[in-house]
N, C-alpha and C. Protein backbone atom coordinates (compact mmCIF):
# COMPACT_ATOMS: atom_id res chain seq x y z
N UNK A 1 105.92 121.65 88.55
CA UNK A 1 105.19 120.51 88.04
C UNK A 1 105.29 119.37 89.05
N UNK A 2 104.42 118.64 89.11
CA UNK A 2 104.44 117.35 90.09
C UNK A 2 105.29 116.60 89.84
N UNK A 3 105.69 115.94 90.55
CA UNK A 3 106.66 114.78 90.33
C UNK A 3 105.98 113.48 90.21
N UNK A 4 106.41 112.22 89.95
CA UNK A 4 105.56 110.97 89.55
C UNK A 4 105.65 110.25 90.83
N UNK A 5 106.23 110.91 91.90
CA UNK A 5 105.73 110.04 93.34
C UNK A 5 104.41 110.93 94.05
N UNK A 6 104.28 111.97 93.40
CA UNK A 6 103.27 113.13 94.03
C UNK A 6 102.14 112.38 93.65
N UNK A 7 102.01 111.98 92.18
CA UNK A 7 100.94 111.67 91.45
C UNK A 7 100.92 110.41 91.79
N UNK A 8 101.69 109.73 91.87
CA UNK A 8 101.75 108.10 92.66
C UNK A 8 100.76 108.32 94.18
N UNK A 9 101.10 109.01 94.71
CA UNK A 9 100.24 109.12 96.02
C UNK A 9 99.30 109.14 96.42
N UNK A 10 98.83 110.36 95.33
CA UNK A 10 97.54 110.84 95.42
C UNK A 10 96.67 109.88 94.62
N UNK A 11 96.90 109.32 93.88
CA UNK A 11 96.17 108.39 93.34
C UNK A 11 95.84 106.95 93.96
N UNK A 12 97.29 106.45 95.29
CA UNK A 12 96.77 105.70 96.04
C UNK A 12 95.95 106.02 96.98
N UNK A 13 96.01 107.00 97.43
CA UNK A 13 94.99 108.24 98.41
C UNK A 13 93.37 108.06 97.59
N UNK A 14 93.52 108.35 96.69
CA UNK A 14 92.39 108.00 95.96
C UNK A 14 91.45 106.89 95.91
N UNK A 15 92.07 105.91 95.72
CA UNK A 15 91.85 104.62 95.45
C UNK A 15 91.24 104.21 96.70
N UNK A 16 92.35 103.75 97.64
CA UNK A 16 91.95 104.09 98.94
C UNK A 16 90.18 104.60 99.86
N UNK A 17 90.31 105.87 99.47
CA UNK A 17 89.10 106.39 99.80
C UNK A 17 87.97 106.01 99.07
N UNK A 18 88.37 105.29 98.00
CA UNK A 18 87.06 104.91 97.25
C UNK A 18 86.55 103.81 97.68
N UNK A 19 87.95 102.76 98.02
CA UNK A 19 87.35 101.54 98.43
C UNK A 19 86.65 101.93 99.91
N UNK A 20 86.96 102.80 100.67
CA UNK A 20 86.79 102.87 101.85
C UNK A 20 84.94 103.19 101.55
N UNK A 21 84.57 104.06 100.81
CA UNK A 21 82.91 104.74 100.20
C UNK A 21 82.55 103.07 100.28
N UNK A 22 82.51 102.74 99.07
CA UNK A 22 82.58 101.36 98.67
C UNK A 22 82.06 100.10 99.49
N UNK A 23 82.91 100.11 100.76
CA UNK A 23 82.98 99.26 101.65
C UNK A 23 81.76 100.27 102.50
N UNK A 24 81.53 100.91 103.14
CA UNK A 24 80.65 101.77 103.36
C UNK A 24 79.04 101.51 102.91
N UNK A 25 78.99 101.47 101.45
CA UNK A 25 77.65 101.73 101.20
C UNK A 25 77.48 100.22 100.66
N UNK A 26 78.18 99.52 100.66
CA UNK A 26 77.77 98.04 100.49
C UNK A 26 77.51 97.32 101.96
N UNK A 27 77.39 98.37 102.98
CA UNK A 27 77.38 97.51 104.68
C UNK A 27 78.35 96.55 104.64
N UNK A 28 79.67 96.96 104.81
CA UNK A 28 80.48 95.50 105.00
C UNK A 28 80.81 95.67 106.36
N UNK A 29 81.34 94.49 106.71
CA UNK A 29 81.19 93.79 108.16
C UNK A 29 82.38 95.09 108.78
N UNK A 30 82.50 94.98 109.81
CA UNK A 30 83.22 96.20 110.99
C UNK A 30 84.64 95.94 110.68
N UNK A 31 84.93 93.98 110.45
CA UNK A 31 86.39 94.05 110.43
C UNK A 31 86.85 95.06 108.74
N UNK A 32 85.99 94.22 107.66
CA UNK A 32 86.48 95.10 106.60
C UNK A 32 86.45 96.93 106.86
N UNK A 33 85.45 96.84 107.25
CA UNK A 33 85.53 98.66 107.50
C UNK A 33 86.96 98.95 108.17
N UNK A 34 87.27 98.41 109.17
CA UNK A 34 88.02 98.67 110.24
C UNK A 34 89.38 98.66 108.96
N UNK A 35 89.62 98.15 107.88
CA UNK A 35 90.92 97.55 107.34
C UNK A 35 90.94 98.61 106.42
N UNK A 36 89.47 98.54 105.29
CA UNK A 36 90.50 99.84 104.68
C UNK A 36 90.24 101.60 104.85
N UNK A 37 89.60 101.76 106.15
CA UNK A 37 89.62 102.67 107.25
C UNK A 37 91.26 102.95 107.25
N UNK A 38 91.98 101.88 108.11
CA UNK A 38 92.96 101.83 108.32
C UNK A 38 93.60 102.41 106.86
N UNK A 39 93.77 101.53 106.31
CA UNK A 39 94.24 102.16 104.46
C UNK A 39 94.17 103.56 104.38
N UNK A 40 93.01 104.21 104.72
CA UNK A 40 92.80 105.83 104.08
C UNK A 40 93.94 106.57 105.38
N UNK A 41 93.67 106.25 106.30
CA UNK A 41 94.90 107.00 107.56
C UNK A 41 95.90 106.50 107.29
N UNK A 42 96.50 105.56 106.89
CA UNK A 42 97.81 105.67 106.81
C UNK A 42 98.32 106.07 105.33
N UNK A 43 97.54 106.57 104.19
CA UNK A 43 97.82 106.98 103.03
C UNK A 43 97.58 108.53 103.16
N UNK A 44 97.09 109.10 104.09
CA UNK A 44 96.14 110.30 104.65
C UNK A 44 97.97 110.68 105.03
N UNK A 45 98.19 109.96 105.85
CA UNK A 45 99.76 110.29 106.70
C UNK A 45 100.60 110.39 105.54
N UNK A 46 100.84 109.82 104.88
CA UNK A 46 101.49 109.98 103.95
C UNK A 46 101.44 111.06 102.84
N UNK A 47 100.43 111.80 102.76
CA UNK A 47 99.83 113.04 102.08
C UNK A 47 100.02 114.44 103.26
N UNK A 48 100.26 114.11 104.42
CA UNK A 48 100.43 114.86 105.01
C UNK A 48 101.86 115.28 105.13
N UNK A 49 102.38 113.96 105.11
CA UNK A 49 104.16 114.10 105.30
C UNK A 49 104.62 114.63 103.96
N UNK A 50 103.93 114.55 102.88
CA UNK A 50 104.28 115.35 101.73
C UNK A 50 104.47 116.31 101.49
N UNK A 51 103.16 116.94 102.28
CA UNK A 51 102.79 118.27 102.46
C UNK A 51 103.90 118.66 103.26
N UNK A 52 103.97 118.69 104.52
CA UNK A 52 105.15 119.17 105.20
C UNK A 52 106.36 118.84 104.62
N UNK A 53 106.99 118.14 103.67
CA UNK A 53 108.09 118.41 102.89
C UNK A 53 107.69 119.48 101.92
N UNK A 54 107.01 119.31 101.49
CA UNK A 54 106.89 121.00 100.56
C UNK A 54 107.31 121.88 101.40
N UNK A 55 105.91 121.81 102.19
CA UNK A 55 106.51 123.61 103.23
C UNK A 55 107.87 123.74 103.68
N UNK A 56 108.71 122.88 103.73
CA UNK A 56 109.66 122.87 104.31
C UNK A 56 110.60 123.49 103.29
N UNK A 57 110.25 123.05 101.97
CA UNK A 57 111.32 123.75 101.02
C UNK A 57 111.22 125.13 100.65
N UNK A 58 110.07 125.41 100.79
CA UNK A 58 109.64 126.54 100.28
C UNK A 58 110.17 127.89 101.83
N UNK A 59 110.34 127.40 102.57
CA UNK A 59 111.44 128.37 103.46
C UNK A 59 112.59 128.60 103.35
């Protein structure tokens, strides 16, 4: 079963990518793009480093 930081994550991962659509289809200016761009990669990293703690246990 997930744990409540798994589901914590993915839901900022979520969020994240929505504002990122969001900011996207409303044409916002390069700096906003550029910011929560930034947001989805470094929540992206953080879904990744998750991932590789799983695999890691599971050896």
């Amino acid at each position: 079963m997930a744990s409540d930081e798994t589901r914590r994550l993915l839901k900022v991962f979520g969020i994240a990518v929505t504002d990122y659509e969001d900011a996207v289809t409303e044409g916002a200016s390069r700096e906003k793009l550029a910011k929560v761009e930034a947001e989805v990669f470094a929540r992206l990293r953080e879904v990744t480093d998750l991932l590789e703690r799983l695999r890691a246990k599971k050896k």
